[in-house]
C-alpha atoms as a PDB file:
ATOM      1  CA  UNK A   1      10.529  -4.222 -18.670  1.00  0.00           C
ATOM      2  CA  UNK A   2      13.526  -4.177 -16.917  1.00  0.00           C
ATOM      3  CA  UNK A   3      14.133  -2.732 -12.902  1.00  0.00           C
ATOM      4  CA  UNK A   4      17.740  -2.486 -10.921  1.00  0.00           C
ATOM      5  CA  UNK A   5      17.811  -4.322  -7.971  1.00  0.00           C
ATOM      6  CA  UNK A   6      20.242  -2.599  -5.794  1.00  0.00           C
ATOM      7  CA  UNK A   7      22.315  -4.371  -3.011  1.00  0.00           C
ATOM      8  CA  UNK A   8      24.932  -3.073  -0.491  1.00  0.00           C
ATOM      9  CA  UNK A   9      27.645  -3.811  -2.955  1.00  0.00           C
ATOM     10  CA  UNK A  10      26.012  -4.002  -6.676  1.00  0.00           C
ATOM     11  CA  UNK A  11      23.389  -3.959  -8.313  1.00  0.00           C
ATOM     12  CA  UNK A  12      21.996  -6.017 -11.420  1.00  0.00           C
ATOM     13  CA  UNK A  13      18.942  -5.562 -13.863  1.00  0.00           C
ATOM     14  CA  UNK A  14      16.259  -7.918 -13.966  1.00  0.00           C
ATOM     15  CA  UNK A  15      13.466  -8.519 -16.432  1.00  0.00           C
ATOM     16  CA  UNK A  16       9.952  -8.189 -15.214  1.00  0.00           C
ATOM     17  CA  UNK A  17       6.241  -7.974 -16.131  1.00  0.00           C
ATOM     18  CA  UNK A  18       4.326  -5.022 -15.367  1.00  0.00           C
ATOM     19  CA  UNK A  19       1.949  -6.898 -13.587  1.00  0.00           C
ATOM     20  CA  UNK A  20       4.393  -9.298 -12.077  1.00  0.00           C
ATOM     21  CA  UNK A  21       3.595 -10.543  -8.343  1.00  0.00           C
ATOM     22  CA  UNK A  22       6.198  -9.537  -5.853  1.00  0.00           C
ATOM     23  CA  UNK A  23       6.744 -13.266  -4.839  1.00  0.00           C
ATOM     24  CA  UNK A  24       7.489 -13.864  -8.759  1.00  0.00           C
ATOM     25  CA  UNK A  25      10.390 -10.994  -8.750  1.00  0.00           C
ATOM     26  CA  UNK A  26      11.511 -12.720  -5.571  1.00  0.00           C
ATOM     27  CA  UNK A  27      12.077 -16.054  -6.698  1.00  0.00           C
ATOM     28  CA  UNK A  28      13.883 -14.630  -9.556  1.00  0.00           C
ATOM     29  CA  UNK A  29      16.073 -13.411  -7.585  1.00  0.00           C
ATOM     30  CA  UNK A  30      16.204 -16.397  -5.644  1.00  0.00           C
ATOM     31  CA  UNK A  31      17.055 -18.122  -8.500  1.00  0.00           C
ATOM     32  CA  UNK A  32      20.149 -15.405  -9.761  1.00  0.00           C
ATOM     33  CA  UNK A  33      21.658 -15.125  -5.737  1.00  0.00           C
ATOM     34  CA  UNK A  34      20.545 -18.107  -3.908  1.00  0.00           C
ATOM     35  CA  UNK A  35      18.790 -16.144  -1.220  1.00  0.00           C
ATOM     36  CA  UNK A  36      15.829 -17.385  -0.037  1.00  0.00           C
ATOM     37  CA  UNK A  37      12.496 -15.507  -0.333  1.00  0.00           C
ATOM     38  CA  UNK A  38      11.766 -15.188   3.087  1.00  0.00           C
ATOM     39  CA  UNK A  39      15.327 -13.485   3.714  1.00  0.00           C
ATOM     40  CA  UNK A  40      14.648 -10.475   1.268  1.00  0.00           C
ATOM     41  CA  UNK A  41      13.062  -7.397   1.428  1.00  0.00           C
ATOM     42  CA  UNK A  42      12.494  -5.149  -1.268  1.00  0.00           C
ATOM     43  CA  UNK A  43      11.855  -1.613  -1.036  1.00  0.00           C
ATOM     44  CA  UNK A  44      11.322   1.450  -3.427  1.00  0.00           C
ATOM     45  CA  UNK A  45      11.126   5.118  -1.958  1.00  0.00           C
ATOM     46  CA  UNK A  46      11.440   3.241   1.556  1.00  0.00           C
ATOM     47  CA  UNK A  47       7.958   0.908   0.857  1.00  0.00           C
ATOM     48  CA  UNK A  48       8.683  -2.430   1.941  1.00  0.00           C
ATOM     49  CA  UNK A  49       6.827  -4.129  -1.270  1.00  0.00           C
ATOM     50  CA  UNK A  50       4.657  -6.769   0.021  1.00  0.00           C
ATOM     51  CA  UNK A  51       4.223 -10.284  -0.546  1.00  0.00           C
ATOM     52  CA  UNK A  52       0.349 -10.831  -2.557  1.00  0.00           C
ATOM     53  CA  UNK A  53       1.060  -7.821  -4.253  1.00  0.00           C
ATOM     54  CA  UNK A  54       1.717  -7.011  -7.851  1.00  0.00           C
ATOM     55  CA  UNK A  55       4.783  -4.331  -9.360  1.00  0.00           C
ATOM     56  CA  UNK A  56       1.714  -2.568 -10.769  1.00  0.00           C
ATOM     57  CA  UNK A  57       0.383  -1.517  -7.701  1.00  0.00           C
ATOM     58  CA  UNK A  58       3.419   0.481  -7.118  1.00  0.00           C
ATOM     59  CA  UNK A  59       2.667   3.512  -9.328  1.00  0.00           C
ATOM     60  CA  UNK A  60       6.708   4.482  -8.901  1.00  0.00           C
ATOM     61  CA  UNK A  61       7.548   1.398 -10.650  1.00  0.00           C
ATOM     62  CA  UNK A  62       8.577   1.298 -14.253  1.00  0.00           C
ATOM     63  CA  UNK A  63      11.301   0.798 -16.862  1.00  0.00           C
ATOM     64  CA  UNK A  64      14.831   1.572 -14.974  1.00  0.00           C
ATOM     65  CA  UNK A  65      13.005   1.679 -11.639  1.00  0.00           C
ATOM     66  CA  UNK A  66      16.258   1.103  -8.447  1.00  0.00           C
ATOM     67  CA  UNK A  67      14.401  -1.636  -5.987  1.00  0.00           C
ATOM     68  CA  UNK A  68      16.366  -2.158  -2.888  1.00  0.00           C
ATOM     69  CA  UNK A  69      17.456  -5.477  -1.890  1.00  0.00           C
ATOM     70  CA  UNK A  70      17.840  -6.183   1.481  1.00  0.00           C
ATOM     71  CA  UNK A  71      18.993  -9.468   3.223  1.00  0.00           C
ATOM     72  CA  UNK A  72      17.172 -10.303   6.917  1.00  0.00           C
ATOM     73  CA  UNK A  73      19.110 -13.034   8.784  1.00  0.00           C
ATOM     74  CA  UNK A  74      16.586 -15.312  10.131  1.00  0.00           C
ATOM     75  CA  UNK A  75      17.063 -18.360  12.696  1.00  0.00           C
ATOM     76  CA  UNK A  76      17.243 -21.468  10.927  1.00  0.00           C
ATOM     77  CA  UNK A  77      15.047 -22.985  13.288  1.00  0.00           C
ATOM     78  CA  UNK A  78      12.321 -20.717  12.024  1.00  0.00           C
ATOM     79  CA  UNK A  79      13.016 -21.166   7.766  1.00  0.00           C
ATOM     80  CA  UNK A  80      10.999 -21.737   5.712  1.00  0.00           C
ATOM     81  CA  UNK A  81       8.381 -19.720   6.802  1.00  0.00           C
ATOM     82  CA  UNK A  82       5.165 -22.169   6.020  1.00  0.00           C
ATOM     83  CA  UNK A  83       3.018 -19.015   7.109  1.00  0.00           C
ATOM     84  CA  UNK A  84       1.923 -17.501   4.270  1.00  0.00           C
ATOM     85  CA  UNK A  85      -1.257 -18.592   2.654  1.00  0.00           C
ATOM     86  CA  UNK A  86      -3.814 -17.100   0.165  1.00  0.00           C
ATOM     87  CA  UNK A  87      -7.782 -16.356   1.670  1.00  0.00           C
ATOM     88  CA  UNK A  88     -10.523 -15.708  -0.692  1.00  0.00           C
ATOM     89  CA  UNK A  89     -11.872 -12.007   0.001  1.00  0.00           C
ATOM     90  CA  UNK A  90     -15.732 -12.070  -0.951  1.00  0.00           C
ATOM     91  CA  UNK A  91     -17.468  -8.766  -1.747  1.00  0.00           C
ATOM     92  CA  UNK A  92     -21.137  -9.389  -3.146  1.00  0.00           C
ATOM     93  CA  UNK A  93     -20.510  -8.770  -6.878  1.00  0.00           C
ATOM     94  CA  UNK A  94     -16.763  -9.876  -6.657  1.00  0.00           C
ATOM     95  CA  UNK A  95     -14.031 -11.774  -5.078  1.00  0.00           C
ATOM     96  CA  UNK A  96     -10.034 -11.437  -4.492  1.00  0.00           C
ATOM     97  CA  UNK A  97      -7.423 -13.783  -4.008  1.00  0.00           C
ATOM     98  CA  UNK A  98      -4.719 -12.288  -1.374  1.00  0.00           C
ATOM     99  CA  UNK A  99      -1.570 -13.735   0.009  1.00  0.00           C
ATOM    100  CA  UNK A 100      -1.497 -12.723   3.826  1.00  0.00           C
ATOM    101  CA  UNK A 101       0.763 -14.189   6.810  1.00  0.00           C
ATOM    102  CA  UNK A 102      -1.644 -16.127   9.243  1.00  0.00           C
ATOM    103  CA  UNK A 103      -0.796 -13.901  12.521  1.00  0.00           C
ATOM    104  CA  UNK A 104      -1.792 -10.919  10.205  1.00  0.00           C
ATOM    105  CA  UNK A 105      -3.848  -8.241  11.892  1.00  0.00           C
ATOM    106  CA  UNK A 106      -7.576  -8.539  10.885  1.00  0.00           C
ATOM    107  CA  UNK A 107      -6.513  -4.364  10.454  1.00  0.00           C
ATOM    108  CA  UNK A 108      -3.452  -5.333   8.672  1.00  0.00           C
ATOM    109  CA  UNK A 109      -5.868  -7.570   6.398  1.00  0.00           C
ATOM    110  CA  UNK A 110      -7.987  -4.720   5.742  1.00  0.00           C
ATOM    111  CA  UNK A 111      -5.068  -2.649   4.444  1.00  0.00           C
ATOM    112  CA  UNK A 112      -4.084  -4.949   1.982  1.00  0.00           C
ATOM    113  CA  UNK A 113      -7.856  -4.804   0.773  1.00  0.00           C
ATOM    114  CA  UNK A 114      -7.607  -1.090   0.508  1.00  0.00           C
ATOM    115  CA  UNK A 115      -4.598  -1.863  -1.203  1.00  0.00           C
ATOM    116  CA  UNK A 116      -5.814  -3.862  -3.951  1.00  0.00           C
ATOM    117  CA  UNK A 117      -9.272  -2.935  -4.432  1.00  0.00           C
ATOM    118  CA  UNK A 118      -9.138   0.257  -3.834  1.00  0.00           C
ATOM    119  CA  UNK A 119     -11.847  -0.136  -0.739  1.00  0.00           C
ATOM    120  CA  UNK A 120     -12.186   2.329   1.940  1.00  0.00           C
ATOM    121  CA  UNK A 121     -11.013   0.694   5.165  1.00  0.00           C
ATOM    122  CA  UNK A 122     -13.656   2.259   7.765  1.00  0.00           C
ATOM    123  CA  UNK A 123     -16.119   0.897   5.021  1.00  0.00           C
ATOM    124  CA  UNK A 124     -15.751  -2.907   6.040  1.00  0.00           C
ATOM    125  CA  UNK A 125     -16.831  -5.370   8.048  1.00  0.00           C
ATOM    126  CA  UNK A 126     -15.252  -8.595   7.810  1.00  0.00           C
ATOM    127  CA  UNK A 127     -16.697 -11.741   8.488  1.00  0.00           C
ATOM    128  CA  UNK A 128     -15.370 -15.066   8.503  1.00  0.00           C
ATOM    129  CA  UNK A 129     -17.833 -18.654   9.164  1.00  0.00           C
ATOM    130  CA  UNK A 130     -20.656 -16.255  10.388  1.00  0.00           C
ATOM    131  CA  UNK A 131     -18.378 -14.296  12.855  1.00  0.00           C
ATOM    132  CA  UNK A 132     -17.285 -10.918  12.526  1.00  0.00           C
ATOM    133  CA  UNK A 133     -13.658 -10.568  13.173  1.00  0.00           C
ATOM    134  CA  UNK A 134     -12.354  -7.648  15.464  1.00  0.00           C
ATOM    135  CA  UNK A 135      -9.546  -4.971  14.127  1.00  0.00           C
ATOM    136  CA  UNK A 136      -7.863  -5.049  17.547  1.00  0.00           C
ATOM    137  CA  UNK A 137      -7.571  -7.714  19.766  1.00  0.00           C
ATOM    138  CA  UNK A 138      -7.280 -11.127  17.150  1.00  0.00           C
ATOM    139  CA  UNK A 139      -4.947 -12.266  14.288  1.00  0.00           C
ATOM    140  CA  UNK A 140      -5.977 -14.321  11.398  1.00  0.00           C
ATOM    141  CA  UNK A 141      -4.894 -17.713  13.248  1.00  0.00           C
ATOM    142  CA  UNK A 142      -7.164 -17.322  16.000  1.00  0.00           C
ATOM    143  CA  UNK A 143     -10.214 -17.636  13.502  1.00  0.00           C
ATOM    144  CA  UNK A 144      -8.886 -20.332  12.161  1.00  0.00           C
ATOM    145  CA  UNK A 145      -8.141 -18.812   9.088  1.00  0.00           C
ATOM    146  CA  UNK A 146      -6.552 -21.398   6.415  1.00  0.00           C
ATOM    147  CA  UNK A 147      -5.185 -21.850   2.850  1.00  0.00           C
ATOM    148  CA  UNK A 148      -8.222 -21.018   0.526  1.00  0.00           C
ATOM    149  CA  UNK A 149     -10.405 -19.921   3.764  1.00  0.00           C
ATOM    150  CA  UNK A 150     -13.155 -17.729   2.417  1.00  0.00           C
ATOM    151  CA  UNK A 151     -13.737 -14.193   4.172  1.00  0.00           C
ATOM    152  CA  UNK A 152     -16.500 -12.162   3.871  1.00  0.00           C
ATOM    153  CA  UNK A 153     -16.753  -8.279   3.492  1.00  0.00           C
ATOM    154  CA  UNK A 154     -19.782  -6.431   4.022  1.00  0.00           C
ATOM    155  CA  UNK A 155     -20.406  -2.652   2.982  1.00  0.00           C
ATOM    156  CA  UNK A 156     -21.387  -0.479   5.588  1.00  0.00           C
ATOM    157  CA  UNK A 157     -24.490   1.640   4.715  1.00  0.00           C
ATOM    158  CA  UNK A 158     -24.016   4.763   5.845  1.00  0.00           C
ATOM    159  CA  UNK A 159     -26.507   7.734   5.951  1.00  0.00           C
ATOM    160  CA  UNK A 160     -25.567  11.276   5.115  1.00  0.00           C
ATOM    161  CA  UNK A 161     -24.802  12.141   8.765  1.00  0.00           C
ATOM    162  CA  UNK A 162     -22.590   8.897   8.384  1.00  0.00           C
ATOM    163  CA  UNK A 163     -20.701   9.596   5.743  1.00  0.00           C
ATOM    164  CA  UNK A 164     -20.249  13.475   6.485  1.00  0.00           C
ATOM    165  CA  UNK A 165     -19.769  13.363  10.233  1.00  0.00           C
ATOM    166  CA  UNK A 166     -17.991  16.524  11.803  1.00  0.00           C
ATOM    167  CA  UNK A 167     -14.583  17.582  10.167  1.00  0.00           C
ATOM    168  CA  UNK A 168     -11.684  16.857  12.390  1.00  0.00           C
ATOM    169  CA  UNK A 169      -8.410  18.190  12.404  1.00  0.00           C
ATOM    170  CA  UNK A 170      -5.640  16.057  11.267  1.00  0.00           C
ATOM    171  CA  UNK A 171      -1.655  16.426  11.638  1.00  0.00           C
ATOM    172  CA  UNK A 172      -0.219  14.666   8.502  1.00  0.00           C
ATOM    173  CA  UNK A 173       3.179  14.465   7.120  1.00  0.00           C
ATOM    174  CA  UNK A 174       3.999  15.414   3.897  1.00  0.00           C
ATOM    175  CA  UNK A 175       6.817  13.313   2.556  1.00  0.00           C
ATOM    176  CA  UNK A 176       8.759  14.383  -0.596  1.00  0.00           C
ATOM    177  CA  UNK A 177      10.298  12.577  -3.256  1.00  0.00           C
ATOM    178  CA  UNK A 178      14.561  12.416  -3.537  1.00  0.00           C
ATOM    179  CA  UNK A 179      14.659  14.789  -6.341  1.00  0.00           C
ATOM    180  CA  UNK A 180      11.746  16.943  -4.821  1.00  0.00           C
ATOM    181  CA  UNK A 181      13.099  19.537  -2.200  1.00  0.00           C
ATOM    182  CA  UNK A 182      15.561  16.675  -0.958  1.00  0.00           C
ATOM    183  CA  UNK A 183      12.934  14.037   0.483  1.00  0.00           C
ATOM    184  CA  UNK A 184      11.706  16.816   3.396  1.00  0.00           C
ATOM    185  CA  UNK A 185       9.065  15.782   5.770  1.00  0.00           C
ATOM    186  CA  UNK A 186       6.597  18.134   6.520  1.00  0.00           C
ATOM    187  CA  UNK A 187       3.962  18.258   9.085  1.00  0.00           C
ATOM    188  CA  UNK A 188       0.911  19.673   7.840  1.00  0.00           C
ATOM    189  CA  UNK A 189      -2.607  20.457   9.763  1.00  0.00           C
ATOM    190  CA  UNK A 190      -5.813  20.131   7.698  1.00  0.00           C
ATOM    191  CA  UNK A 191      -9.095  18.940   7.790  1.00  0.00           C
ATOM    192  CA  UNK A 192     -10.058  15.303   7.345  1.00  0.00           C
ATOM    193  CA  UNK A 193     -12.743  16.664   5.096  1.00  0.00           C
ATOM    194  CA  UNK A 194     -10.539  18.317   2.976  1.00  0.00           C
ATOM    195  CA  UNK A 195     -10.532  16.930  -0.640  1.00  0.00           C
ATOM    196  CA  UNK A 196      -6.867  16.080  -1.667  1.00  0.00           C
ATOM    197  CA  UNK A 197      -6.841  18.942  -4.603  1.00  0.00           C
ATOM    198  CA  UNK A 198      -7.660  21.530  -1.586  1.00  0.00           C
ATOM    199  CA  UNK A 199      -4.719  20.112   0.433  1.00  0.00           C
ATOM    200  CA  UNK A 200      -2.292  20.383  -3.078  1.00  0.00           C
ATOM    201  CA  UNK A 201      -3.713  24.132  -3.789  1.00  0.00           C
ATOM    202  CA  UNK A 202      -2.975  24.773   0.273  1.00  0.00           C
ATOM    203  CA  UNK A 203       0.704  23.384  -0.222  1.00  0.00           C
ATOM    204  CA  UNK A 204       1.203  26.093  -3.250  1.00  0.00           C
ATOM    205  CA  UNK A 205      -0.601  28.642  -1.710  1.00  0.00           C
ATOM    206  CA  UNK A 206       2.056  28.181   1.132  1.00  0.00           C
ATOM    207  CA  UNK A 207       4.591  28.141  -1.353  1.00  0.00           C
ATOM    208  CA  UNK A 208       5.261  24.492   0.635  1.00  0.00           C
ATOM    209  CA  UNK A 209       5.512  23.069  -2.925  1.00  0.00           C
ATOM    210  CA  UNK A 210       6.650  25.006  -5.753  1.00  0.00           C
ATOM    211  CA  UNK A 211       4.015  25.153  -8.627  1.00  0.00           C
ATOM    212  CA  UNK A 212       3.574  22.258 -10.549  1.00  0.00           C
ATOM    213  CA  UNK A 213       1.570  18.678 -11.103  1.00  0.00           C
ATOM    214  CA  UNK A 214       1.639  16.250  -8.406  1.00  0.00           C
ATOM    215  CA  UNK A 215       0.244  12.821  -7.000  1.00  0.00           C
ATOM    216  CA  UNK A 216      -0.511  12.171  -3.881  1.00  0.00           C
ATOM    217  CA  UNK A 217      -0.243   8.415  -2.381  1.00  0.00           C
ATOM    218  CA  UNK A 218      -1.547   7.388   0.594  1.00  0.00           C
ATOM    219  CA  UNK A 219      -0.809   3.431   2.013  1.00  0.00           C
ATOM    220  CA  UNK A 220       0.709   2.593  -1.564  1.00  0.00           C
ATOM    221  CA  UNK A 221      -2.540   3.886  -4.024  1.00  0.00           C
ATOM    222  CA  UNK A 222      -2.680   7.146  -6.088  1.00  0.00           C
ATOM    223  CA  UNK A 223      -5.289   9.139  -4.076  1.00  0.00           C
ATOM    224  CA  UNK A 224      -8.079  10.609  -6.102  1.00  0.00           C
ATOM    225  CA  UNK A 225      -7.975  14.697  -5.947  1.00  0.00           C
ATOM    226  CA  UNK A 226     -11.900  14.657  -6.164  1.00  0.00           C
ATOM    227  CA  UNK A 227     -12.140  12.822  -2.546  1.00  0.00           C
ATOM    228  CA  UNK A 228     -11.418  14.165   0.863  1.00  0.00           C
ATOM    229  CA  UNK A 229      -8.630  12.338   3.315  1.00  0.00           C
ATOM    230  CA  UNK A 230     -11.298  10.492   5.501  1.00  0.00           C
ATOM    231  CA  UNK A 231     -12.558   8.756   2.236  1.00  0.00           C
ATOM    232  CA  UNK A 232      -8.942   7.135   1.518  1.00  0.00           C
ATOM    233  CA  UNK A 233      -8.534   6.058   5.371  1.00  0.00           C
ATOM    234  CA  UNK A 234      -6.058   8.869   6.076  1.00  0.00           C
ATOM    235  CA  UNK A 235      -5.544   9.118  10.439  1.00  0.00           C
ATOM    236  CA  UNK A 236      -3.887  11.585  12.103  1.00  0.00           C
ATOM    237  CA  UNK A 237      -0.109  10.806  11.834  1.00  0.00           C
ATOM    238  CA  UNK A 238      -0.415   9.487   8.516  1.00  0.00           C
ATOM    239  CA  UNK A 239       2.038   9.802   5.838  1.00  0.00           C
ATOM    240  CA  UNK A 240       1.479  11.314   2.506  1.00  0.00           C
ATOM    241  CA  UNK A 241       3.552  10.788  -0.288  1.00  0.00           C
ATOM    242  CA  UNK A 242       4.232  13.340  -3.326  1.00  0.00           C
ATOM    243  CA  UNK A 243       5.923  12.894  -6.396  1.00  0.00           C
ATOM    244  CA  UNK A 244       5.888  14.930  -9.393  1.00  0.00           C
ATOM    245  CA  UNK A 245       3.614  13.569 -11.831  1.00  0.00           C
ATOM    246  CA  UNK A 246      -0.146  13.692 -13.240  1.00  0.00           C
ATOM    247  CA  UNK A 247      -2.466  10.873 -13.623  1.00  0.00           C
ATOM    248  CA  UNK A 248      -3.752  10.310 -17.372  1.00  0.00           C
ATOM    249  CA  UNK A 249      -6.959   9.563 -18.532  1.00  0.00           C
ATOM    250  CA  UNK A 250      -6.615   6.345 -19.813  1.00  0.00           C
ATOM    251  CA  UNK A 251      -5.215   5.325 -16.159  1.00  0.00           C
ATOM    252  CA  UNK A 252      -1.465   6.163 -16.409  1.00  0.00           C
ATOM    253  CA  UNK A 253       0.407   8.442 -14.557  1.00  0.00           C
ATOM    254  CA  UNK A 254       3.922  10.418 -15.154  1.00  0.00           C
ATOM    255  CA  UNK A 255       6.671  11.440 -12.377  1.00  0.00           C
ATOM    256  CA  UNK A 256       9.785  12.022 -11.443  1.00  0.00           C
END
């Protein structure tokens, strides 16, 4: 397929896979401007596309898609940046290969999980040479963490009481689309229990949307109508993204 990758000045098409890594598009480009890949920054819908990622996880990306490209002046004292590596994530029935910066957040880590597999965040533990590794206080370097380093993530069990604790409330904003009541932001109360078809039916019923289909995307993945904002990580403050659109069966989605 083929995207427009839009600069302050022009713009030119490229041709891409679906599936095509970010870093791939990037030394494309690299190769058509001469800028190096750790000088650009690509965006869609203002998400910064990240590095270990694919186009496909992007559900606004397809044939014609605008990608911004902009350029970040860095120091030459600090190019190339030799801090990107690839980890091994290891569930028990699978593993992942992800690219990650080594003075990533272990939290930062964990979004890029969520990302990718599709994982609820509050759901792991990681674990890396027998030690668990703290959301807060450490970055990947400090464990040590190397090319082809292995991490472990564990599944917390959780019993009813767990997984249905006490509903909180949680201020959200809404963020619309360009061509959907001119990109508005809107701050929303609801529940964290709430299931993401009650918090589309509370938009209409507001008349905060006009009628119609939408998806919902939280942290860059299509969020599933049948399960509540605490089950896709959602904290107070959090944006949501809609777009016009419906997901198919078969996996694909329409918007606009």
């Amino acid at each position: 397929m083929k995207i427009i990758i839009v600069m302050k000045d022009c713009e030119f098409s490229l041709d891409v896979a679906f599936q095509e890594p970010i870093l791939e598009v990037k030394g494309k480009i690299q190769n058509y401007l001469g800028i190096p890949l750790s000088s650009q920054i690509l965006s869609v819908c203002d998400w910064e596309l990240i590095d270990g990622l694919d186009l496909s996880d992007y559900p606004l990306i397809s044939e014609g898609t605008k990608i911004a490209l902009f350029i970040k002046h860095i120091p030459p004292a600090l190019e190339p940046n030799n801090n990107q590596i690839k980890v091994t994530v290891k569930f028990s029935t699978r593993k992942l290969e992800v690219s990650v910066d080594k003075y990533d957040t272990i939290k930062s880590l964990k979004e890029k999980i969520h990302i990718v597999d599709g994982t609820p965040i509050k759901r792991m533990t990681l674990f890396f040479c027998g030690s668990e590794m703290d959301d807060d206080f450490r970055n990947l370097s400090e464990y040590g963490i190397q090319e082809c380093s292995e991490i472990i993530v564990f599944l917390k069990t959780m019993t009813r009481i767990m997984v249905e604790p006490p509903a909180n409330i949680l201020g959200v904003i809404i963020q619309t689309s360009s061509c959907l009541l001119n990109a508005a932001k809107i701050p929303v109360e609801t529940s964290d229990a709430s299931r993401v078809e009650e918090v589309r039916h509370m938009l209409l019923e507001r008349r905060i949307l006009p009628v119609d289909e939408y998806i919902f995307i939280h942290k860059q993945r299509i969020m599933r109508e049948d399960c509540s904002l605490r089950w896709h990580g959602v904290e107070n403050g959090d944006y949501i993204y809609v777009f016009k659109g419906s997901v198919t069966r078969s996996g694909g989605y329409g918007t606009i």
